[in-house]
C-alpha atoms as a PDB file:
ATOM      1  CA  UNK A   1     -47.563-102.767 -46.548  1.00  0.00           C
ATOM      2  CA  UNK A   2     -49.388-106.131 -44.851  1.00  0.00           C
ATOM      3  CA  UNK A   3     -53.217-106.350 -45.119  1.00  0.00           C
ATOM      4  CA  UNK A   4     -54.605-107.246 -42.344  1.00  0.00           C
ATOM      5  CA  UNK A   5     -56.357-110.911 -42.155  1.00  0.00           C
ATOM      6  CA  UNK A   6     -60.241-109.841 -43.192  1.00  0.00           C
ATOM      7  CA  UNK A   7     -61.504-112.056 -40.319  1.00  0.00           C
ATOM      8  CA  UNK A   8     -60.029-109.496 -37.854  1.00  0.00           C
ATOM      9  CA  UNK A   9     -61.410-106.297 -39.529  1.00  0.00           C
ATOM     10  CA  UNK A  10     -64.636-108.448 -39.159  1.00  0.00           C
ATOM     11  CA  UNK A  11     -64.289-109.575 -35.945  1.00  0.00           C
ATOM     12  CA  UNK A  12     -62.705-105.741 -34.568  1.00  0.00           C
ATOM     13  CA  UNK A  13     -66.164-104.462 -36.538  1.00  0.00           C
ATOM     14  CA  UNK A  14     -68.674-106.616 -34.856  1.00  0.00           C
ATOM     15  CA  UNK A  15     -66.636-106.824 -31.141  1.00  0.00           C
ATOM     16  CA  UNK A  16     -67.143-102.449 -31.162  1.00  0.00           C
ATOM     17  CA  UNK A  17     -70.901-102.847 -31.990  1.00  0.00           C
ATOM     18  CA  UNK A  18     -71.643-105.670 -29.534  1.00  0.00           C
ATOM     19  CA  UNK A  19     -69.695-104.422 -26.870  1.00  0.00           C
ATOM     20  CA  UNK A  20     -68.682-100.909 -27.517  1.00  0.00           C
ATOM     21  CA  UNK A  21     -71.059 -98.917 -28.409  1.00  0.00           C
ATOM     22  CA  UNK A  22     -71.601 -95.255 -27.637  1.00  0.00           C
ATOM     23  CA  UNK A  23     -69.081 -93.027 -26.719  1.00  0.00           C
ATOM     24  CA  UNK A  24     -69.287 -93.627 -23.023  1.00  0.00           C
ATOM     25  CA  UNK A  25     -67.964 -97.597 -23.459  1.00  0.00           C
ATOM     26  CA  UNK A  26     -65.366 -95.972 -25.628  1.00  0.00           C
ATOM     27  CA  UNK A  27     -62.010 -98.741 -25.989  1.00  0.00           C
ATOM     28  CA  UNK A  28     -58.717 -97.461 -25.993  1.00  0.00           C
ATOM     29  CA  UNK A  29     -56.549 -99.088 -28.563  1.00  0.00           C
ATOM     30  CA  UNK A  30     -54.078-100.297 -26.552  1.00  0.00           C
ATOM     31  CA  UNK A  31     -56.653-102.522 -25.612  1.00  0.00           C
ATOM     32  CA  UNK A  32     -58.082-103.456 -28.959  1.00  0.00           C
ATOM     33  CA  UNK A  33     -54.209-104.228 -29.714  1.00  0.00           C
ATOM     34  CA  UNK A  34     -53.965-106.729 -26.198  1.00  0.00           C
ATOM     35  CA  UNK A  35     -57.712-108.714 -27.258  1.00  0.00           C
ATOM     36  CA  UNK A  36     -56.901-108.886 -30.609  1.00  0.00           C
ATOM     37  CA  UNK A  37     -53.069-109.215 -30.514  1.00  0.00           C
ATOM     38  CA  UNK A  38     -52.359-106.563 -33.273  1.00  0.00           C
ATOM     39  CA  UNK A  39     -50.351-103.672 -33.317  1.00  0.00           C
ATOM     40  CA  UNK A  40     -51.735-100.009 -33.080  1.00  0.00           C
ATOM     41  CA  UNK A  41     -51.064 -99.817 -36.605  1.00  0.00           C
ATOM     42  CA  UNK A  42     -53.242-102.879 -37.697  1.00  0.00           C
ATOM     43  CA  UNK A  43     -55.943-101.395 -35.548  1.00  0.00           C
ATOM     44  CA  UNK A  44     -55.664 -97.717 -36.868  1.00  0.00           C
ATOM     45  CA  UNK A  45     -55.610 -99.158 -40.403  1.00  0.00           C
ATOM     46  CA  UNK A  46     -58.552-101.801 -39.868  1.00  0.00           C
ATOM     47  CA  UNK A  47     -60.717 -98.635 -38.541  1.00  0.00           C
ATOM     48  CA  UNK A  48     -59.942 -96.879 -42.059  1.00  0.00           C
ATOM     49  CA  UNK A  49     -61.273 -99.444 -43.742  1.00  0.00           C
ATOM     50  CA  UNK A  50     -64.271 -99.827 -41.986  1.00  0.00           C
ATOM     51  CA  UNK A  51     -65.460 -96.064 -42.224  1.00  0.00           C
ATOM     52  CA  UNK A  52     -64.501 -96.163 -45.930  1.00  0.00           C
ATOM     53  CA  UNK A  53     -66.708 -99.519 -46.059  1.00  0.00           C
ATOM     54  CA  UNK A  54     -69.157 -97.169 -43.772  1.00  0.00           C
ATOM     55  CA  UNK A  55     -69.383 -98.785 -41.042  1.00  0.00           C
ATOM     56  CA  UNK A  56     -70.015 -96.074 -38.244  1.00  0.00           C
ATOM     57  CA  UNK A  57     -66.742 -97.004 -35.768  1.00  0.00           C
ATOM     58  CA  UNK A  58     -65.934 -93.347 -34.322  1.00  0.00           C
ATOM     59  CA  UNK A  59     -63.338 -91.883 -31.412  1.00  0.00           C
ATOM     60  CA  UNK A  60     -62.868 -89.814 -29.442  1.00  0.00           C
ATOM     61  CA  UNK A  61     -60.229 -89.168 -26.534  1.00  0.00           C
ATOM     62  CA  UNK A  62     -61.037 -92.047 -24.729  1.00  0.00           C
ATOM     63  CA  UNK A  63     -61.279 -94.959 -27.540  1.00  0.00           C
ATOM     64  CA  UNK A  64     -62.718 -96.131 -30.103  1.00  0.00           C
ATOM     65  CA  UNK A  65     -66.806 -97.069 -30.020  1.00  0.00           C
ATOM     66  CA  UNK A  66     -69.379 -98.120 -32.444  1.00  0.00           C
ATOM     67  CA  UNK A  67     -71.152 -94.945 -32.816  1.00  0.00           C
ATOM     68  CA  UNK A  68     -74.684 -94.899 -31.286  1.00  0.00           C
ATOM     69  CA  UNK A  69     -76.358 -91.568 -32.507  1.00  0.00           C
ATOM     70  CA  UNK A  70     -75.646 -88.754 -35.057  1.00  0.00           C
ATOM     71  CA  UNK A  71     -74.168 -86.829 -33.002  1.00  0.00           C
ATOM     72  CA  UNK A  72     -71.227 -88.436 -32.417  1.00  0.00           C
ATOM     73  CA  UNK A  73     -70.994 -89.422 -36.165  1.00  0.00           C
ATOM     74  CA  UNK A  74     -70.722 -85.439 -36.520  1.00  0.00           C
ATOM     75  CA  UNK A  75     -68.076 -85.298 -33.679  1.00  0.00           C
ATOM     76  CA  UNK A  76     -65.573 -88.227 -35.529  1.00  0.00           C
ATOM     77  CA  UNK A  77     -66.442 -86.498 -38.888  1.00  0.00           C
ATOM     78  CA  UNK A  78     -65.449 -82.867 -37.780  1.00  0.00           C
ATOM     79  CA  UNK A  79     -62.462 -84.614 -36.140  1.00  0.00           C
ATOM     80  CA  UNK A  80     -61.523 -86.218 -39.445  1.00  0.00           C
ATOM     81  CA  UNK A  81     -62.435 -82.789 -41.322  1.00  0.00           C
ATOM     82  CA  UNK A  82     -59.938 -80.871 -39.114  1.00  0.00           C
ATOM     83  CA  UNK A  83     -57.025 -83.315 -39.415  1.00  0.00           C
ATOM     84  CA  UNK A  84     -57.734 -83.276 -43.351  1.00  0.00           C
ATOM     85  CA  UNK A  85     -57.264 -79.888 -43.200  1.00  0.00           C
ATOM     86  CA  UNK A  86     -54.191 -79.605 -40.866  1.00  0.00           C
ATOM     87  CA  UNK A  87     -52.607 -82.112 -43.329  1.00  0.00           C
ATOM     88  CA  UNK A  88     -53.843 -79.920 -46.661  1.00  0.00           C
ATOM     89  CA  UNK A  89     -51.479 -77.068 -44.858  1.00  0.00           C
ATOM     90  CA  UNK A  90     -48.363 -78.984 -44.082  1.00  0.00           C
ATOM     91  CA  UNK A  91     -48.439 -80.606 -47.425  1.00  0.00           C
ATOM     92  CA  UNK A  92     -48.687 -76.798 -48.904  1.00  0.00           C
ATOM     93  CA  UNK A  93     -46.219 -75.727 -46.736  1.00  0.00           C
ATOM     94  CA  UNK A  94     -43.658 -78.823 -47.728  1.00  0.00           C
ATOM     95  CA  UNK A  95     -44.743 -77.767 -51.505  1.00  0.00           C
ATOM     96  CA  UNK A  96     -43.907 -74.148 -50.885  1.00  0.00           C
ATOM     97  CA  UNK A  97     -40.510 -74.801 -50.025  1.00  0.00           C
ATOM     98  CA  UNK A  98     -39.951 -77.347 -52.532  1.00  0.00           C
ATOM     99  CA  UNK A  99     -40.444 -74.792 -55.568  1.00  0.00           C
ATOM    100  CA  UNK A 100     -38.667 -72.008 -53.460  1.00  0.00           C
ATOM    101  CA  UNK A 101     -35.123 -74.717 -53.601  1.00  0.00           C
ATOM    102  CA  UNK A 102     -36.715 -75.455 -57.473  1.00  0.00           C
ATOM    103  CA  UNK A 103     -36.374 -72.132 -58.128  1.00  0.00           C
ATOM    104  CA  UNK A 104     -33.485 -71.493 -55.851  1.00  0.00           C
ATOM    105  CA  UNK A 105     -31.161 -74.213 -58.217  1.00  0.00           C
ATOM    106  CA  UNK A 106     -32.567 -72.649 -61.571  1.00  0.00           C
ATOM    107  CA  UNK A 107     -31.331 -69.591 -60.279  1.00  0.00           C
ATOM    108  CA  UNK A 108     -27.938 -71.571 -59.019  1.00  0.00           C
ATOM    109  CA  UNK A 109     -27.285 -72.542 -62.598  1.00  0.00           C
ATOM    110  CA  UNK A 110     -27.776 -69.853 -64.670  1.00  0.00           C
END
């Protein structure tokens, strides 16, 4: 996997809090990708590393934005809590079956 050049997590950090900020001047990432001629991926991976650096970059429907109250801190943080959970159950759900075909070839070879 690339790493993105540090100067654009820098510059995609400090463009979303100068011009960005609040969810109402929310930027969709199709146009993060067109001004800072990245892919979606790049952008989706920079924004990672900037929360886990805590820097407060949230989204919603609409964009991305550098977030300008708590509240929609909470909003991006439930967000991320549900999709943490959604992933907990399909990963529990891929592990189920996995020891069901485990235990479904034990029983194969005895």
């Amino acid at each position: 996997m690339n790493k993105p050049p540090g100067n654009i997590k820098a510059i995609l950090c400090d463009y979303l809090k100068q011009s960005h900020k609040g969810e109402g001047a929310a930027i969709s990432s199709k146009e993060l990708e067109r001004i800072l001629h990245v892919k979606g991926t790049v952008i989706r991976r920079l924004v990672n590393i900037l929360r886990s650096e805590s820097k407060p970059i949230c989204s919603n429907a609409m964009g991305y934005f550098y977030a300008a109250n708590q509240q929609e801190l909470q909003e991006t943080i439930g967000q991320l809590s549900s999709r943490v959970l959604m992933i907990t159950k399909a990963r529990d759900g891929l592990m189920k079956y996995l020891e069901n075909m485990t235990e479904r070839s034990e029983d194969d070879g005895e």
